[in-house]
PDB file of N, CA and C in Angstrom:
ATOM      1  N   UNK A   1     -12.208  13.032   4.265  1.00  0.00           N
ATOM      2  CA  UNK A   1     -10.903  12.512   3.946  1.00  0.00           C
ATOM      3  C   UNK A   1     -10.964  11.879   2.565  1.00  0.00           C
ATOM      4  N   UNK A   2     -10.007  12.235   1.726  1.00  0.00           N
ATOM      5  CA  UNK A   2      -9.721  11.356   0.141  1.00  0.00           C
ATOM      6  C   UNK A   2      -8.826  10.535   0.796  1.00  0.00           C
ATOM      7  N   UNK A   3      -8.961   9.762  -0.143  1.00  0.00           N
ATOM      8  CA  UNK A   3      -7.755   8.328  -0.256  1.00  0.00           C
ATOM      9  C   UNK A   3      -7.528   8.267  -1.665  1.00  0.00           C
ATOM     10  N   UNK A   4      -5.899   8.383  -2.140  1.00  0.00           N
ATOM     11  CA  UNK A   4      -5.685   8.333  -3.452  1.00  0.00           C
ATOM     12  C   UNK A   4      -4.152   7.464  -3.254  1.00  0.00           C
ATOM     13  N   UNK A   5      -4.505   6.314  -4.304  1.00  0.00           N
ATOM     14  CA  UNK A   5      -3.421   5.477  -4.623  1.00  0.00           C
ATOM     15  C   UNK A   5      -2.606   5.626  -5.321  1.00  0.00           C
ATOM     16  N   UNK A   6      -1.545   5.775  -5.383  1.00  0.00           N
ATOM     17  CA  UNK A   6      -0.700   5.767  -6.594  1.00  0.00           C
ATOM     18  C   UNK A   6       0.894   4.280  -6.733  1.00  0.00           C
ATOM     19  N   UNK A   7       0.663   3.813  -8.122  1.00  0.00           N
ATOM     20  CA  UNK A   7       2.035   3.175  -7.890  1.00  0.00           C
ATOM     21  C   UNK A   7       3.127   3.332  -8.310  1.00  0.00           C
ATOM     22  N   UNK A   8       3.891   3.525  -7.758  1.00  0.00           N
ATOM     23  CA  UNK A   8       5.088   3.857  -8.471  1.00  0.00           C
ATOM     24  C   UNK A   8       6.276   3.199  -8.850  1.00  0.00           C
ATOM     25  N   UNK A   9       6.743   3.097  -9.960  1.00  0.00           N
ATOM     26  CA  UNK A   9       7.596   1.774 -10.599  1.00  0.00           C
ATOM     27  C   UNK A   9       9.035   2.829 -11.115  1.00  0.00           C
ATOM     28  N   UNK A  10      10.061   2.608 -10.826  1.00  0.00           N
ATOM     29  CA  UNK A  10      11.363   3.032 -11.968  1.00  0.00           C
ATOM     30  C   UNK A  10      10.899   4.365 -11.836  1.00  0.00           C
ATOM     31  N   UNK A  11      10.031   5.112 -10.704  1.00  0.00           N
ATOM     32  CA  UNK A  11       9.987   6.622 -11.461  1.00  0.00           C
ATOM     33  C   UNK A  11       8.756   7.020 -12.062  1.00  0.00           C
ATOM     34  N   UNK A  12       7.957   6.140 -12.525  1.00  0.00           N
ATOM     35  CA  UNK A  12       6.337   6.745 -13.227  1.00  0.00           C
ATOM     36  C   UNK A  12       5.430   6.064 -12.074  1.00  0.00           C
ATOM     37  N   UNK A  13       4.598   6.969 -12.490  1.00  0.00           N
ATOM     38  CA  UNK A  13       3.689   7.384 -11.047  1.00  0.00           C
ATOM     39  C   UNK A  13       2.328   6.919 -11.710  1.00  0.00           C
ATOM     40  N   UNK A  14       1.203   6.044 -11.609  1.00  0.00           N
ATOM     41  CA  UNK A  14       0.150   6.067 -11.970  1.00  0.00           C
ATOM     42  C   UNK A  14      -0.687   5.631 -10.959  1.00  0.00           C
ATOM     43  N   UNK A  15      -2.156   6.898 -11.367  1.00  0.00           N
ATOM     44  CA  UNK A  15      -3.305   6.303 -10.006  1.00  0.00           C
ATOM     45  C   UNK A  15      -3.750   5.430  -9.891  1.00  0.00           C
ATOM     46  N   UNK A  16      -4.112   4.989  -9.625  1.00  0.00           N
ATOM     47  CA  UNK A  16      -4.821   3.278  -9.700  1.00  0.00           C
ATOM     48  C   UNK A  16      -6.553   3.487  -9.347  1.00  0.00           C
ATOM     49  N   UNK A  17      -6.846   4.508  -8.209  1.00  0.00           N
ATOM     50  CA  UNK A  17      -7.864   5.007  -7.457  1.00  0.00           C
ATOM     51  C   UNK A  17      -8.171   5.909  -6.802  1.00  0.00           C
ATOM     52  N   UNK A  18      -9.052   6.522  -6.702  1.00  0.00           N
ATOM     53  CA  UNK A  18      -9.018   7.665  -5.119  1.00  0.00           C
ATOM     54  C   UNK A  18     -10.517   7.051  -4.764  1.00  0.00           C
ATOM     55  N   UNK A  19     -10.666   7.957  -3.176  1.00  0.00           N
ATOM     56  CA  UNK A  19     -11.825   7.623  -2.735  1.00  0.00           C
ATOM     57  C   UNK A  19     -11.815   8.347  -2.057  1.00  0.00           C
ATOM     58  N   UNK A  20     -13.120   8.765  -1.913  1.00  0.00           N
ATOM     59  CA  UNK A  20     -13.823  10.143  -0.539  1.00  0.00           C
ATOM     60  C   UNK A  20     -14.606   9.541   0.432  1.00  0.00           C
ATOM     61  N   UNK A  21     -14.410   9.572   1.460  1.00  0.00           N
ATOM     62  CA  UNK A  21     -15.082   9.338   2.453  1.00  0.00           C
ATOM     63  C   UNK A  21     -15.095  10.619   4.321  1.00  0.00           C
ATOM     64  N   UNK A  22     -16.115  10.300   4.638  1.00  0.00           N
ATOM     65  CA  UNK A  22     -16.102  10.861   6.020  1.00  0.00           C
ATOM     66  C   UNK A  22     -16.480  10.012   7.005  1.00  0.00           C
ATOM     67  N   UNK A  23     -15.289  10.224   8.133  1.00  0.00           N
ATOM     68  CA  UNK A  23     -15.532   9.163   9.302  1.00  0.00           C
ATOM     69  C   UNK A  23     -14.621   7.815   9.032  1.00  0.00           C
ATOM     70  N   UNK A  24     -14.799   6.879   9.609  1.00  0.00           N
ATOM     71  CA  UNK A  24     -14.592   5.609   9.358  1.00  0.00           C
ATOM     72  C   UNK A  24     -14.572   4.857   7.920  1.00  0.00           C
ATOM     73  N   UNK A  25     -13.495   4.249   7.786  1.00  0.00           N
ATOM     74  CA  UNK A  25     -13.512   3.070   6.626  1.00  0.00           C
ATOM     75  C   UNK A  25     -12.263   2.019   6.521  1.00  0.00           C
ATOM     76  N   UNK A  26     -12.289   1.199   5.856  1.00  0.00           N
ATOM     77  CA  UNK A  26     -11.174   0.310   5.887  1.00  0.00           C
ATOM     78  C   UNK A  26     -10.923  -0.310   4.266  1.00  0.00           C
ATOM     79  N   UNK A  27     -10.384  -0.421   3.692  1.00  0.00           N
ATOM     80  CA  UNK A  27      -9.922  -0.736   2.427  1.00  0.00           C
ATOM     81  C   UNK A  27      -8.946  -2.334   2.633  1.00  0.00           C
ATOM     82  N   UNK A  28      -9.070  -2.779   2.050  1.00  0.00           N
ATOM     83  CA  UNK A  28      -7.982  -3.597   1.781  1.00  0.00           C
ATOM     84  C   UNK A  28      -7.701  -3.929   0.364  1.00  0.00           C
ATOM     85  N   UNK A  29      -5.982  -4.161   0.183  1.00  0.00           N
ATOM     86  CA  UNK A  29      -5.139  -3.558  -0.841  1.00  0.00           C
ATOM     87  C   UNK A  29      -4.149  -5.008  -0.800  1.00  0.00           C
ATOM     88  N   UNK A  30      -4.548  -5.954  -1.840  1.00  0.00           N
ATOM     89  CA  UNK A  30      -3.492  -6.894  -2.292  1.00  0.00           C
ATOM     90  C   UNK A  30      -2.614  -6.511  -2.692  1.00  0.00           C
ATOM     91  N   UNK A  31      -1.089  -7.018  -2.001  1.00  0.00           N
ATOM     92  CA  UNK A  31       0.576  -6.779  -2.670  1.00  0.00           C
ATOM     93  C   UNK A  31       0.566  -7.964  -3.387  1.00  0.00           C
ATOM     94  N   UNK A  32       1.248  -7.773  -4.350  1.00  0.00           N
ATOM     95  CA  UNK A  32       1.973  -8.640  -5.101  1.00  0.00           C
ATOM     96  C   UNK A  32       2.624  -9.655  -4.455  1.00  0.00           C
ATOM     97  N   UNK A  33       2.594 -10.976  -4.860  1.00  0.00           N
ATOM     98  CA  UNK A  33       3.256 -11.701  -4.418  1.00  0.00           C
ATOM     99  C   UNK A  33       5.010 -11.306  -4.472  1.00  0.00           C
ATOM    100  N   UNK A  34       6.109 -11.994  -3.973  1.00  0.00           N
ATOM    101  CA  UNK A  34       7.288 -11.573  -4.159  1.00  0.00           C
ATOM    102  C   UNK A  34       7.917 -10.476  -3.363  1.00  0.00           C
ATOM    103  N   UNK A  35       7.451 -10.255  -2.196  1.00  0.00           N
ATOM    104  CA  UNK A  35       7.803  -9.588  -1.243  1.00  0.00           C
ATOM    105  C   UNK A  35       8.045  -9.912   0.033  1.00  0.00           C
ATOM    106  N   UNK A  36       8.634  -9.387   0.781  1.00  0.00           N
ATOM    107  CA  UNK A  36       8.828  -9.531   2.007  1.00  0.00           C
ATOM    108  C   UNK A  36       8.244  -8.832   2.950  1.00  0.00           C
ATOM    109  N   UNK A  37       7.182  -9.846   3.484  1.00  0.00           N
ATOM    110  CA  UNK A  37       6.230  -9.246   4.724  1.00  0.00           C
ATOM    111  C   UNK A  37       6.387  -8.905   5.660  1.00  0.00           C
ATOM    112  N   UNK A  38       7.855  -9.118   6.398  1.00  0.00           N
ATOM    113  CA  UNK A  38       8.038  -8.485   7.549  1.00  0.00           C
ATOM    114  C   UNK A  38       8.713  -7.386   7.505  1.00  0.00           C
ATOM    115  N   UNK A  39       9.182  -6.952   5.814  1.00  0.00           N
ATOM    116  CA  UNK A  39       9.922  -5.785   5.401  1.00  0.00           C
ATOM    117  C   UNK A  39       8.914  -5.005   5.295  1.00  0.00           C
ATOM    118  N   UNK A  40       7.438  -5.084   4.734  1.00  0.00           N
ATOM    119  CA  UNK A  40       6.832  -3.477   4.387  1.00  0.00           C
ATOM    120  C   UNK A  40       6.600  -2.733   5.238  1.00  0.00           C
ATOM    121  N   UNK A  41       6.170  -1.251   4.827  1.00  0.00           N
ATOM    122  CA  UNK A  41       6.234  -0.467   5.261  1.00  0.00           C
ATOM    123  C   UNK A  41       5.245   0.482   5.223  1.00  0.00           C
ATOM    124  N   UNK A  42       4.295   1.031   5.798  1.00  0.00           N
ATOM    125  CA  UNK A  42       3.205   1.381   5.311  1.00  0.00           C
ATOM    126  C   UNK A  42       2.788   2.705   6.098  1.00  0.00           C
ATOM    127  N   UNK A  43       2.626   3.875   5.025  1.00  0.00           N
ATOM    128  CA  UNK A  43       2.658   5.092   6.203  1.00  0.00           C
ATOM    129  C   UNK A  43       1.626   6.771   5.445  1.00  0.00           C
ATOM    130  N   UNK A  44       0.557   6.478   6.109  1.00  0.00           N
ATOM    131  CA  UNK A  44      -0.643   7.512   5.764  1.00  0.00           C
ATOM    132  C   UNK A  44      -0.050   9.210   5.645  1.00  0.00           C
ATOM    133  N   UNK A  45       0.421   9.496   5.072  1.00  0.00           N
ATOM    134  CA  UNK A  45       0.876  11.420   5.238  1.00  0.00           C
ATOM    135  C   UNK A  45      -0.215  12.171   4.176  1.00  0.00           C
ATOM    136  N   UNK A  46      -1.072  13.458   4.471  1.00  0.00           N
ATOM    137  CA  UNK A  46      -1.558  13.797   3.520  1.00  0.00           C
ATOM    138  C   UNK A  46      -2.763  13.284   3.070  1.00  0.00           C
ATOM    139  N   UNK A  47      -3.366  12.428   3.435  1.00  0.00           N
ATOM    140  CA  UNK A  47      -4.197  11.265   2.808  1.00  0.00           C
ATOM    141  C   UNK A  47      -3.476  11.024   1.646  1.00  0.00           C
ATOM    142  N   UNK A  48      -2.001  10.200   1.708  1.00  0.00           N
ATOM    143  CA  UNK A  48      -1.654   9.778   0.522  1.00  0.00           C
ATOM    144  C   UNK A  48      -0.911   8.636   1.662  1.00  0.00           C
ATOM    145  N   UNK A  49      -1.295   7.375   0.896  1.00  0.00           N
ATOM    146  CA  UNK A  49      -1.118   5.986   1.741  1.00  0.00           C
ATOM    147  C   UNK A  49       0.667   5.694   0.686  1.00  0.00           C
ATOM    148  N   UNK A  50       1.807   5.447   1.465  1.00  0.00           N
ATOM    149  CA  UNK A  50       2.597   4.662   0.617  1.00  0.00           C
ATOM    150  C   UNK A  50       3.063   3.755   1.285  1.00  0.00           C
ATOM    151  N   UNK A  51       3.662   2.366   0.680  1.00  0.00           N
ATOM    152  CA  UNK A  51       3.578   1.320   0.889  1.00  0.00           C
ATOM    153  C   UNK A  51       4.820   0.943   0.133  1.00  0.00           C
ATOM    154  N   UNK A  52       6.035   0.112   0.756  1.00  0.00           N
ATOM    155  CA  UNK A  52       6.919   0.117  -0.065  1.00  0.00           C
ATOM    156  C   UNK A  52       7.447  -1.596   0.871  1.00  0.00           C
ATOM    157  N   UNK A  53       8.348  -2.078  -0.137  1.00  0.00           N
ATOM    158  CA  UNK A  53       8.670  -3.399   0.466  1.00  0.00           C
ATOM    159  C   UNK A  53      10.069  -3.739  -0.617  1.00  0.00           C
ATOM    160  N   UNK A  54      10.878  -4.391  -0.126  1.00  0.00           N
ATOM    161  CA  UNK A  54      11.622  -4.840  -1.244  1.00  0.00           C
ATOM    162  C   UNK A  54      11.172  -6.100  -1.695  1.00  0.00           C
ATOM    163  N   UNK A  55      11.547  -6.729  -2.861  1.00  0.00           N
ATOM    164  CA  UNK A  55      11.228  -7.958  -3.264  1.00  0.00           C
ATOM    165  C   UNK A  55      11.578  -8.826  -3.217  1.00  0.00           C
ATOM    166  N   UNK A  56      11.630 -10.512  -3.061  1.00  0.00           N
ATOM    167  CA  UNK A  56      11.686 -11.627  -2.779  1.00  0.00           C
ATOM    168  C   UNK A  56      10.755 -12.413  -3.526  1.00  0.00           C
ATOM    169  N   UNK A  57      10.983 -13.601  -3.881  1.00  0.00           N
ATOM    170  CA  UNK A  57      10.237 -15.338  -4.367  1.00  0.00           C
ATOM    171  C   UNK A  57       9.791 -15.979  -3.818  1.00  0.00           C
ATOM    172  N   UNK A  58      10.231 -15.580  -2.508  1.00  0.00           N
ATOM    173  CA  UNK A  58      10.086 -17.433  -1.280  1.00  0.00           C
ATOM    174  C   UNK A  58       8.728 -17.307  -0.796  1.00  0.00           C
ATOM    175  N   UNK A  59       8.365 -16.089  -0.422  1.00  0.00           N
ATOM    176  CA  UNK A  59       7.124 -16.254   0.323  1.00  0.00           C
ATOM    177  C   UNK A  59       5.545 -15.663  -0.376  1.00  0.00           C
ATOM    178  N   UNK A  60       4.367 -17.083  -0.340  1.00  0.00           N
ATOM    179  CA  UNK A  60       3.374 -16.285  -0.891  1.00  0.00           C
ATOM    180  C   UNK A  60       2.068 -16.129   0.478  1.00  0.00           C
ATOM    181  N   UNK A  61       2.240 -15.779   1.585  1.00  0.00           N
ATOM    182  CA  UNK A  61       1.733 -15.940   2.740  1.00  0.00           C
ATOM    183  C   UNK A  61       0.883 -14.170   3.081  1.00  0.00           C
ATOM    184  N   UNK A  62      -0.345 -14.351   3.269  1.00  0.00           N
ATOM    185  CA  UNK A  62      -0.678 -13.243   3.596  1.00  0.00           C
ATOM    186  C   UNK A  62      -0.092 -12.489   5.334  1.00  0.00           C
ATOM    187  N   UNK A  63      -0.341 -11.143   5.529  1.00  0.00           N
ATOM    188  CA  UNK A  63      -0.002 -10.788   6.511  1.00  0.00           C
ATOM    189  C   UNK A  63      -0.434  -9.353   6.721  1.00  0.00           C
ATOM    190  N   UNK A  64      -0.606  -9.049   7.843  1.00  0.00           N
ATOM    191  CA  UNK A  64      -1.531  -8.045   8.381  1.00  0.00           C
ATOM    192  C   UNK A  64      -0.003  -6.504   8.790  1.00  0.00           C
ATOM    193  N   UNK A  65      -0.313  -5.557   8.028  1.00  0.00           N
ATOM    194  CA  UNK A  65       0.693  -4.412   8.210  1.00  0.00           C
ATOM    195  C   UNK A  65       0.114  -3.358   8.783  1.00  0.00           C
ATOM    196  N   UNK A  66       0.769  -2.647  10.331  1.00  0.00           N
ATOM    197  CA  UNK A  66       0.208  -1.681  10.803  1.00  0.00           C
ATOM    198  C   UNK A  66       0.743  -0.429  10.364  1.00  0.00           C
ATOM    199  N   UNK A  67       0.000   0.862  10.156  1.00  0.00           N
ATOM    200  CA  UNK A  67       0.212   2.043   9.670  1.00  0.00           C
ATOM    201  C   UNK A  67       1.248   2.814  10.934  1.00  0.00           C
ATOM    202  N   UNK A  68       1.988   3.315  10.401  1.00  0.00           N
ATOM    203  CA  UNK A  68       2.815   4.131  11.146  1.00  0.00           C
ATOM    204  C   UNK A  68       1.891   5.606  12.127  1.00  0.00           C
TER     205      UNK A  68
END
């Protein structure tokens, strides 16, 4: 399995990373502060991970998001 990141802003697309692995692994991936944690959204298709949230100020609180 690859794992390849990409972020996407306004429309441009840039990788940030990929990674190859077989079997088991776990990554963890800091959001930006300014979001809303009970809004994201997080969903593996392809081995392509996307992750989308709208934005907010109020909260800088970590939180645990399950994959679809």
């Amino acid at each position: 399995m690859a794992v390849w990141l990409f972020l996407e802003r306004q429309g441009a697309r840039t990788l940030r990373w990929s990674q190859g692995h077989y079997g088991k692994f776990s990554r963890t991936l800091k959001l930006p502060f300014g979001i809303r944690p009970d809004d994201v959204k997080a969903k593996m298709d392809i081995s392509v991970l996307t992750i989308t949230s709208p934005k907010v100020t109020t909260s800088q609180q970590l939180h645990w998001i399950a994959f679809q």
